[in-house]
N, C-alpha and C. Protein backbone atom coordinates (compact mmCIF):
# COMPACT_ATOMS: atom_id res chain seq x y z
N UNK A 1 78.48 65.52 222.61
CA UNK A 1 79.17 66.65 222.02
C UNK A 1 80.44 66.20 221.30
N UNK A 2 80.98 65.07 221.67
CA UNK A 2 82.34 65.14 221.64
C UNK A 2 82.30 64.05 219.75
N UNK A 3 81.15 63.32 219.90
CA UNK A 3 80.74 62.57 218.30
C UNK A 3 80.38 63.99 217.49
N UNK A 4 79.77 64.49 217.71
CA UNK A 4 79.46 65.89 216.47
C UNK A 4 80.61 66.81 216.39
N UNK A 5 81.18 66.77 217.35
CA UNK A 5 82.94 67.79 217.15
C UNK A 5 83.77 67.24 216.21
N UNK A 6 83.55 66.03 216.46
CA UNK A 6 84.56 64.89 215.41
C UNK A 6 83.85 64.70 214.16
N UNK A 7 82.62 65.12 213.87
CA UNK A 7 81.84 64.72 212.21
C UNK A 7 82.08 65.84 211.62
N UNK A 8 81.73 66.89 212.83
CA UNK A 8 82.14 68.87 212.49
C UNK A 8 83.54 68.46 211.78
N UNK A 9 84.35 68.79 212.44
CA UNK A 9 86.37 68.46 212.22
C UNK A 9 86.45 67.71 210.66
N UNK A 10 85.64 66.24 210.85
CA UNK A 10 85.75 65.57 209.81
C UNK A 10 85.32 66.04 208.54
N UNK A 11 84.44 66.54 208.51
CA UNK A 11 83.72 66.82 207.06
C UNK A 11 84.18 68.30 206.79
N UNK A 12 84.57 69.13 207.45
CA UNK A 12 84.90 70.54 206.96
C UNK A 12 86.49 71.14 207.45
N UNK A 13 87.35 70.76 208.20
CA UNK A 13 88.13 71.15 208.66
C UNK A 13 89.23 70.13 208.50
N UNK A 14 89.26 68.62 208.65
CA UNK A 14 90.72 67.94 208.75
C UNK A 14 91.01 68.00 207.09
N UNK A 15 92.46 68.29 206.56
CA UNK A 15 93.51 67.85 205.19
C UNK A 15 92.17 66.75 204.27
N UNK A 16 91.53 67.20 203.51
CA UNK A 16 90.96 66.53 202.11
C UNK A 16 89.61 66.26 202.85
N UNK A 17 88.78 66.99 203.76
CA UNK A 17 88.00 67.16 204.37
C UNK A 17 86.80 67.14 202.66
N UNK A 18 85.53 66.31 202.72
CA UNK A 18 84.59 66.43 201.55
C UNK A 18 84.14 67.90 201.42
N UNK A 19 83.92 68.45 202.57
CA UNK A 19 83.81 70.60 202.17
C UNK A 19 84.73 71.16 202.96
N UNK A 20 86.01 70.81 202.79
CA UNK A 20 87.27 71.63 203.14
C UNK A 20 87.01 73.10 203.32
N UNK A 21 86.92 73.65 204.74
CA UNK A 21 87.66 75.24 204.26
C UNK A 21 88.55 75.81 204.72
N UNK A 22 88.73 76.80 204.19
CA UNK A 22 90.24 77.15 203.66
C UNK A 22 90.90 78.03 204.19
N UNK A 23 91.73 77.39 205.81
CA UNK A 23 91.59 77.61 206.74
C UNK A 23 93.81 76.99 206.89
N UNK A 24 93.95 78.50 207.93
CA UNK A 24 95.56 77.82 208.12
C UNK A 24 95.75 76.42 208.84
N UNK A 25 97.10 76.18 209.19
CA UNK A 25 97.59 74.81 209.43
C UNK A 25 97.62 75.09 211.38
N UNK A 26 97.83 76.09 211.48
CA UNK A 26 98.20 76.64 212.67
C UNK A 26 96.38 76.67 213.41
N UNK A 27 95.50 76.49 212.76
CA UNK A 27 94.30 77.01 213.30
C UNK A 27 93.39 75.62 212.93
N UNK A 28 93.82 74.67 211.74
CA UNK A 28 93.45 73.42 212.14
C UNK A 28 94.08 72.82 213.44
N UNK A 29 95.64 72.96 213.73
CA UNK A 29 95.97 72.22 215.09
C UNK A 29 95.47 72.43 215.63
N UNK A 30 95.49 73.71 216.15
CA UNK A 30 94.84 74.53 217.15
C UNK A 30 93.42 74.09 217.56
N UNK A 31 92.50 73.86 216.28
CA UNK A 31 91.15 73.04 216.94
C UNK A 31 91.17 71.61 216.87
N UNK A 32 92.53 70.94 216.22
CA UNK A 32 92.36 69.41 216.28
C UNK A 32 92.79 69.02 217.87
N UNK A 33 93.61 70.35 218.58
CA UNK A 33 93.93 69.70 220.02
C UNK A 33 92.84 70.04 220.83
N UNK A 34 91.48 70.86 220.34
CA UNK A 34 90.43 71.62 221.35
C UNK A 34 89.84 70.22 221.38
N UNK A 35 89.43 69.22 220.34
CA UNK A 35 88.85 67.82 220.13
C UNK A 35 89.07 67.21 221.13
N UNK A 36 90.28 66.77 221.70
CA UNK A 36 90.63 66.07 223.16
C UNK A 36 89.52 66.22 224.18
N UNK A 37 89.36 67.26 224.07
CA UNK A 37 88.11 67.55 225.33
C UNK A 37 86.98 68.67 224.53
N UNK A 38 85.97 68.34 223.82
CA UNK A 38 85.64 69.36 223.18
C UNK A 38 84.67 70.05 224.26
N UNK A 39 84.18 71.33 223.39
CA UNK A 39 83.66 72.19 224.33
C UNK A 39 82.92 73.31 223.73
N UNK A 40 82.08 74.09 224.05
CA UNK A 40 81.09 74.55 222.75
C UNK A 40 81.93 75.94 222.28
N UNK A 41 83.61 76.27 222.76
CA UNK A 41 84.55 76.85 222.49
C UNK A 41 85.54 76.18 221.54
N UNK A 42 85.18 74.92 220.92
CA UNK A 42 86.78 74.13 219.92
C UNK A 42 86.50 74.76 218.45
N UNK A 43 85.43 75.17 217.99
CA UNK A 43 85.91 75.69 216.87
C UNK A 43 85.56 77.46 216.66
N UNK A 44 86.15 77.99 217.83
CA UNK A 44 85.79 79.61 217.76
C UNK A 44 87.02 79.98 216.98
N UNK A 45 88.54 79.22 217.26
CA UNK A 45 89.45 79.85 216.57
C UNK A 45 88.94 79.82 214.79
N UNK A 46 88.61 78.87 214.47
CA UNK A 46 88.40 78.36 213.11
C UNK A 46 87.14 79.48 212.77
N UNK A 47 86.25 79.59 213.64
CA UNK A 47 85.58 80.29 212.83
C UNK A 47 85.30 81.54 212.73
N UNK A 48 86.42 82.06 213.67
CA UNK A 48 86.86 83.73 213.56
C UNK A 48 87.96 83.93 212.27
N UNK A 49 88.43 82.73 211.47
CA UNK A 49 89.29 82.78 210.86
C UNK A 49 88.65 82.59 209.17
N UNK A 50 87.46 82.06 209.46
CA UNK A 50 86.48 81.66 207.92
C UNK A 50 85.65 83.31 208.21
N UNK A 51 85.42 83.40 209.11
CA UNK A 51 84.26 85.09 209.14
C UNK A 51 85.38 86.15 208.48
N UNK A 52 86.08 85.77 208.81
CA UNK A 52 87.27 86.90 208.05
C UNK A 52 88.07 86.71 206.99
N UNK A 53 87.94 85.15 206.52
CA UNK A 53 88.51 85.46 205.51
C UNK A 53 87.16 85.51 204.29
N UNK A 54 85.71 85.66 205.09
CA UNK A 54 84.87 85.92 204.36
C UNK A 54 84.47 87.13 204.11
N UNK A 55 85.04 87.92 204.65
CA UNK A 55 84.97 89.40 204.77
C UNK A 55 86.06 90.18 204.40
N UNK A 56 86.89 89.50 204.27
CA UNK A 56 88.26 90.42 203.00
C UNK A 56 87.77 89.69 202.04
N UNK A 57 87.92 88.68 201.67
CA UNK A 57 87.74 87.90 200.39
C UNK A 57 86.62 87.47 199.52
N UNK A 58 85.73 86.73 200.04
CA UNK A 58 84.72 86.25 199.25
C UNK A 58 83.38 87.06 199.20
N UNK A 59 83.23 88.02 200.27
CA UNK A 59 82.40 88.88 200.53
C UNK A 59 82.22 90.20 199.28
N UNK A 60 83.47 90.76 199.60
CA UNK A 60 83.99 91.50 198.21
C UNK A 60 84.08 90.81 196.85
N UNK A 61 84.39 90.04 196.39
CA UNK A 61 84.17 89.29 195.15
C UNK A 61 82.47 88.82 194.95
N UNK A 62 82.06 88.55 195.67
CA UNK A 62 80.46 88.28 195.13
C UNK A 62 79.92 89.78 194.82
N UNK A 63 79.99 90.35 195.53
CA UNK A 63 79.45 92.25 195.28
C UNK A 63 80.00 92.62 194.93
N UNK A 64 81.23 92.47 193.87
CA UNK A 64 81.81 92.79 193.00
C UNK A 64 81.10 92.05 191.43
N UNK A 65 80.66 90.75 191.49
CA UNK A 65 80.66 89.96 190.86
C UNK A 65 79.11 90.48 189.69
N UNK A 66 79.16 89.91 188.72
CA UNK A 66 78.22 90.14 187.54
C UNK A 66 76.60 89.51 188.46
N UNK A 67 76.79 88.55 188.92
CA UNK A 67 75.35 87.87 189.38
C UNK A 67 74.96 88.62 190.44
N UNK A 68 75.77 89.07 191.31
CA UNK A 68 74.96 89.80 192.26
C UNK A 68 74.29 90.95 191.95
N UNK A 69 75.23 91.86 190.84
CA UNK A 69 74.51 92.98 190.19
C UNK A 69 73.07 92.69 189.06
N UNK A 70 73.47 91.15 189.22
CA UNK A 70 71.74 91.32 188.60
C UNK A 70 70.41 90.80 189.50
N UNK A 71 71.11 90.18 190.62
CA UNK A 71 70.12 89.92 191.52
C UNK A 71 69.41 91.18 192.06
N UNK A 72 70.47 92.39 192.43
CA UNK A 72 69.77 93.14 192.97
C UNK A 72 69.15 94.15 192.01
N UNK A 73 68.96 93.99 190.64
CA UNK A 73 68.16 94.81 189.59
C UNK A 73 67.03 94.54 190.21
């Protein structure tokens, strides 16, 4: 668990991460100290924080957006 917490962290969550998201500083610490001991709880803060900012933000802009109104023609 504790090698896939650290590839998880690595590739999407640590500063210049290859699919960074876009996520506060306070809520990367927050799961870079859950890493010490991970647990199938280290990235709930992080991803109560991407579900929501997918749901004010990017959620509304795609169904707002020109392509979705033609997908659903």
């Amino acid at each position: 668990m504790a090698e896939k917490a650290k590839k998880i962290y690595e590739e999407f969550i640590q500063t210049e991460a290859p699919k960074e998201v876009n996520i506060d500083h306070f809520t990367k610490a927050v799961t870079m100290k859950n890493l010490v001991e991970p647990s199938p709880t280290t990235f709930d803060m992080a991803q109560k924080r991407i579900f929501a900012l997918m749901e004010k933000d990017s959620l509304p802009r795609f169904v707002r957006s020109e392509f979705y109104h033609e997908l659903i023609k």
